[in-house]
Protein backbone atom coordinates (compact mmCIF):
# COMPACT_ATOMS: atom_id res chain seq x y z
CA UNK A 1 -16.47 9.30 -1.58
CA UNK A 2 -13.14 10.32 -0.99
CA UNK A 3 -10.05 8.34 -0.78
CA UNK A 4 -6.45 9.12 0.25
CA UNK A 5 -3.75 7.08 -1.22
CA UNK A 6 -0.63 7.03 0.23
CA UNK A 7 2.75 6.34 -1.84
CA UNK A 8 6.53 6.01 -1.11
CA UNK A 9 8.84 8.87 -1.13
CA UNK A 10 11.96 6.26 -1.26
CA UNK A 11 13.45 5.33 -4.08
CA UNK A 12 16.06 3.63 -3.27
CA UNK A 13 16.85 -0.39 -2.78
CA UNK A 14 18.93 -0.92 0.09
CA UNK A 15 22.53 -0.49 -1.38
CA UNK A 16 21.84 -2.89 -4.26
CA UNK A 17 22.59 0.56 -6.80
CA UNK A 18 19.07 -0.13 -8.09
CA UNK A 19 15.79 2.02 -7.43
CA UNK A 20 12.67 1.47 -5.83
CA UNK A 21 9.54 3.13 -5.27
CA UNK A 22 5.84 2.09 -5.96
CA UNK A 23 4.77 -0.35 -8.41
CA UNK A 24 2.20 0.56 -10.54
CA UNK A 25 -0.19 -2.18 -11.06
CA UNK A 26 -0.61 -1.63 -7.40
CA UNK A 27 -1.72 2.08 -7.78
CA UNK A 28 -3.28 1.73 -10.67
CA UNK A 29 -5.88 -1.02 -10.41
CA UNK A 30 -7.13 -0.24 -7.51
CA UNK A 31 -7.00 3.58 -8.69
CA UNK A 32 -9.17 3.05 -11.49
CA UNK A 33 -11.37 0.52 -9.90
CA UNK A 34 -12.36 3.37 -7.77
CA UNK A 35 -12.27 5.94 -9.55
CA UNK A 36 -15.07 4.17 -12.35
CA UNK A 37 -17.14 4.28 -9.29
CA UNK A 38 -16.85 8.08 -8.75
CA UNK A 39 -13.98 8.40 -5.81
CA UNK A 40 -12.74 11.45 -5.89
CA UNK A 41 -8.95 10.39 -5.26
CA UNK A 42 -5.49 12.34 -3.35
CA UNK A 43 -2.93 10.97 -3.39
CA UNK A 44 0.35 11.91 -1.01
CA UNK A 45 3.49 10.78 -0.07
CA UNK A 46 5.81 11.99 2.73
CA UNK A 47 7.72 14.29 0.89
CA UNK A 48 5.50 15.33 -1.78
CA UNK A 49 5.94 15.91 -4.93
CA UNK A 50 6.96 13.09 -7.44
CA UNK A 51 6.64 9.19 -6.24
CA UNK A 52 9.14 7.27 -7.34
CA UNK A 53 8.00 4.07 -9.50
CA UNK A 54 9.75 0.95 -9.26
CA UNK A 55 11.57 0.45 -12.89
CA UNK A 56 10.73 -3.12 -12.30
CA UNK A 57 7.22 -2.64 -12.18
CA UNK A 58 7.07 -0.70 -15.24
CA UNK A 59 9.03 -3.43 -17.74
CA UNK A 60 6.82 -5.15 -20.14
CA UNK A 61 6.19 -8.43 -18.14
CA UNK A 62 4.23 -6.45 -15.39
CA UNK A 63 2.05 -5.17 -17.67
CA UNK A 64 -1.82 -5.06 -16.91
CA UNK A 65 -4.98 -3.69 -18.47
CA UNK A 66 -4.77 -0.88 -15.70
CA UNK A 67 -0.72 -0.14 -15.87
CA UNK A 68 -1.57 0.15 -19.86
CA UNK A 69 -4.51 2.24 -19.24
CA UNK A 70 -2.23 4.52 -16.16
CA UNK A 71 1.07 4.71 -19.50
CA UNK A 72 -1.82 6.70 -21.48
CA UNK A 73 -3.21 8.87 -18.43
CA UNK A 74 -1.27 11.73 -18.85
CA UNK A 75 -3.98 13.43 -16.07
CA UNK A 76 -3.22 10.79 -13.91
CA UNK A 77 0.98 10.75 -14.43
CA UNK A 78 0.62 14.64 -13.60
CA UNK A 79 -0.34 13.83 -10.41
CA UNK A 80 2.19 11.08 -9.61
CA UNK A 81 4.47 13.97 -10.73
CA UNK A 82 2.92 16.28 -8.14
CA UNK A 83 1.87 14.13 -5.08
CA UNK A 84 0.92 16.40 -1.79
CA UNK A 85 2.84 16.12 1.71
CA UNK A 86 1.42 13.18 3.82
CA UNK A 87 1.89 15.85 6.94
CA UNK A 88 -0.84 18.10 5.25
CA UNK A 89 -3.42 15.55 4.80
CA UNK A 90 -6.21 15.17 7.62
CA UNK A 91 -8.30 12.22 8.03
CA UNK A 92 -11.39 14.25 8.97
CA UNK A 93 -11.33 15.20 5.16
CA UNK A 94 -11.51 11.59 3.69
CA UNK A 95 -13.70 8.18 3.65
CA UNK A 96 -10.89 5.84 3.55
CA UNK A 97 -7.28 4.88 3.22
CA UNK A 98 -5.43 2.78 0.89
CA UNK A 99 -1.67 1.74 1.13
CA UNK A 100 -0.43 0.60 -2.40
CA UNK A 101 2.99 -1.06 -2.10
CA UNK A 102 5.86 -1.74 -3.86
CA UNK A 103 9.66 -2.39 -1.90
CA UNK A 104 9.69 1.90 -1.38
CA UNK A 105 7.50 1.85 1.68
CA UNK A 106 9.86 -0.66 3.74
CA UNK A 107 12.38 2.05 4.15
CA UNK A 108 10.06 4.89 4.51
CA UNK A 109 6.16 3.93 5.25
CA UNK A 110 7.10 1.69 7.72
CA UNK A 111 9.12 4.64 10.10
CA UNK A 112 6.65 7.46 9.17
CA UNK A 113 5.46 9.26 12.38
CA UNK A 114 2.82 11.38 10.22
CA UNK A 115 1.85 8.11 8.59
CA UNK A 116 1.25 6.26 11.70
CA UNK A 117 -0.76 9.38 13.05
CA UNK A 118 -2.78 8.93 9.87
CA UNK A 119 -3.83 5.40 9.94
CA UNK A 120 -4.22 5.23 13.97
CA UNK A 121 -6.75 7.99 13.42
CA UNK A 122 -8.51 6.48 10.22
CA UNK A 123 -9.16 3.37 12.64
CA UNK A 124 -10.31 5.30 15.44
CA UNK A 125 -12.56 6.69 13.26
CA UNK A 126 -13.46 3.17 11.86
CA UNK A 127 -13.18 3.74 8.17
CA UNK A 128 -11.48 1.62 5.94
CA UNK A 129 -7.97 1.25 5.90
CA UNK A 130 -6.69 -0.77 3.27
CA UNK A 131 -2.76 -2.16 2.10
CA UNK A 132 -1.83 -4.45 -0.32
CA UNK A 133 1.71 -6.03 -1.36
CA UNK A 134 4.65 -4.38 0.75
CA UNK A 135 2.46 -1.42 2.24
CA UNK A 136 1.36 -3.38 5.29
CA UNK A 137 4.39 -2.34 6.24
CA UNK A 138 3.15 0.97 6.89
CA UNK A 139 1.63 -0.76 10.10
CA UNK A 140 5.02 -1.70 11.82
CA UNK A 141 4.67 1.28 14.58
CA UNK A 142 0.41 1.58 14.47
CA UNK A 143 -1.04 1.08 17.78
CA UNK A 144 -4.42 0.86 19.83
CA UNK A 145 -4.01 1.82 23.29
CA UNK A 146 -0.77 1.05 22.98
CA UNK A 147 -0.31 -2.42 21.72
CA UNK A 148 -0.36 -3.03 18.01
CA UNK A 149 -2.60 -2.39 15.80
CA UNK A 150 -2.53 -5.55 14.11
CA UNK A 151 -2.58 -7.38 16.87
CA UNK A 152 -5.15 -10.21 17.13
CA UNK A 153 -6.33 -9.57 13.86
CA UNK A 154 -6.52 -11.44 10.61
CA UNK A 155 -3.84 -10.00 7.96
CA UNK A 156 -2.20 -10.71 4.71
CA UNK A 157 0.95 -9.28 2.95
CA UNK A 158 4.08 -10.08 0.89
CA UNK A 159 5.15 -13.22 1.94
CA UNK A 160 8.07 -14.60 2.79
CA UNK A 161 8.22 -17.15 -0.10
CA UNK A 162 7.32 -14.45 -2.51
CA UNK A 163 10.26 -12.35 -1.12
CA UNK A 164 12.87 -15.08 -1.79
CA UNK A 165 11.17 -15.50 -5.35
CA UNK A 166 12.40 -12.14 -6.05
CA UNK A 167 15.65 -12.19 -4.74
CA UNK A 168 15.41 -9.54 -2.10
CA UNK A 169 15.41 -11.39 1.34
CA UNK A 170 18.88 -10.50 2.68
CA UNK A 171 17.98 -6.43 0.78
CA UNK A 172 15.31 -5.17 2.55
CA UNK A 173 15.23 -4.17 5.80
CA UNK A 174 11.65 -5.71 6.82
CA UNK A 175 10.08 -8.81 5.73
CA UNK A 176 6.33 -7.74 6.17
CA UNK A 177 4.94 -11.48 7.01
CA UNK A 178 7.34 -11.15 10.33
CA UNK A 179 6.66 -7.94 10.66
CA UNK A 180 2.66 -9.02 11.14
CA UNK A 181 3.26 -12.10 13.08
CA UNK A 182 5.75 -10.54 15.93
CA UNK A 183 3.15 -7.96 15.74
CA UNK A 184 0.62 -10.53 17.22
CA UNK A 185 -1.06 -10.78 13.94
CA UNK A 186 -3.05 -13.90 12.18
CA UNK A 187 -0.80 -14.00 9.14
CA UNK A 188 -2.37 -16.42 6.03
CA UNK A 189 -1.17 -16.31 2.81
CA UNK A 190 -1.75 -18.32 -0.22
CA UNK A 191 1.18 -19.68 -2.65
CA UNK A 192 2.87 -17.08 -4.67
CA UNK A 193 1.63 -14.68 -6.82
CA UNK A 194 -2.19 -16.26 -6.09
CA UNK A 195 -4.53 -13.00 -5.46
CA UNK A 196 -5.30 -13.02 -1.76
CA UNK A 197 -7.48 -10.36 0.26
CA UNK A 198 -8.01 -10.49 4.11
CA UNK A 199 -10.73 -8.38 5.91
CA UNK A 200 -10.97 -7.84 9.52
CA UNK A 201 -13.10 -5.03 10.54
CA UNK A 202 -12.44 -1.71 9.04
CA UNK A 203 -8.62 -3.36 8.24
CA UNK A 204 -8.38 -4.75 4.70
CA UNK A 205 -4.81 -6.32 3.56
CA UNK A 206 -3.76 -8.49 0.16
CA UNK A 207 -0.58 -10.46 -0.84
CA UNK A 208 0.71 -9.62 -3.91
CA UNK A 209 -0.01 -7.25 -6.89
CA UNK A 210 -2.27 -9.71 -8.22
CA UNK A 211 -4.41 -8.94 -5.02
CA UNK A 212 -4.75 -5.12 -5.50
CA UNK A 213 -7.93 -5.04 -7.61
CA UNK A 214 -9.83 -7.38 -4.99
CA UNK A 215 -8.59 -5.25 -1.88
CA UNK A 216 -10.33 -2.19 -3.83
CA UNK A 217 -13.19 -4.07 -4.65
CA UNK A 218 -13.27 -4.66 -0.67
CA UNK A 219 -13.36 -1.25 0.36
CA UNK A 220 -15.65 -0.09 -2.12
CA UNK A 221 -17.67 -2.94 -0.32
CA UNK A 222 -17.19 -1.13 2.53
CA UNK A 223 -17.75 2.31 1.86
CA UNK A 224 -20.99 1.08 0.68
């Protein structure tokens, strides 16, 4: 199987002076959770080359199994060093999608014409396309013959509540459980920090970073 995952370019959060990106328990679990089952993983971003990691999720209180296992990977850091351009990737080429998040793809995931492309034609296709944290995001400008893609379906992402937990509310410039719901989404979420997957069709969405391993669990499911 192959599997595309697609990272943030932006690194930086709102004008706050502090940097951004992707966090890293978010890559990495699901990462090696599919990996361990033979995916053979590529992993872009819109401009290439190096994706930005959130500081944040790198400190010692985010620190998982997987995030350990990803700080000893130097194969692995090599290619968060050297991430292909989103433009170049083709969905013809690939099994499924997955959208890890982190507050980077807000600013640029969430505007990115080639990403949009990507993901509308991934779901025409009907293969799994899968987000978890901030990436839903990446959504915002998806449609289906022209009305959202989200719309009528059942979805998860950051929440609101978790959002005002960390203090970024008034800094970002999309709070993704609005985002969902103007979007004509079913939005559920459980309380904070509480893993949380959704599946609806080919679309698979989870909450928080705690929710990343069960949203690859899901589309291994899938791909099965």
């Amino acid at each position: 199987m192959n599997i595309l995952f697609v990272l943030t370019s932006h690194d930086t959060l709102g004008d706050t002076g502090k940097k951004t990106g992707f966090w890293v328990e978010e890559f990495a679990s699901p990462y090696y959770t599919l990996l361990d089952e033979g995916a053979h993983i590529t992993i872009a971003t819109p401009n290439g080359g190096a994706a930005p990691i959130d500081p944040a999720s790198a400190a010692p209180d985010a620190a998982t199994d997987y995030t350990k296992r990803y700080n000893e990977d130097d194969e692995t850091k090599a290619l968060i060093a050297n991430t292909k351009v989103l433009a170049d990737m083709n969905a013809d080429n690939f099994d499924a999608v997955f959208y890890p998040g982190g507050h980077g793809p807000l600013w640029d995931l969430a505007n990115d014409k080639k990403s949009v492309t990507l993901i509308e034609k991934f779901n025409s296709q009907d293969k799994p396309i899968a987000f978890v944290c901030h990436a839903p995001a990446a959504l915002k400008n998806a449609r289906v013959n022209g009305s959202p893609l989200v719309k009528g379906k059942k979805v998860t992402g950051f929440s609101n509540k978790e959002e005002v937990a960390v203090g970024l509310t008034q800094v970002v410039p999309i709070l993704v459980e609005d985002m969902l719901i103007e979007s004509g989404a079913f939005y559920s979420s459980l309380p904070n920090w509480e893993p949380y997957v959704v599946q609806d069709g080919n679309l698979i969405t989870g909450q928080n970073p705690a929710s990343s391993e069960l949203v690859a669990k899901k589309l291994l499911e899938n791909l099965k």
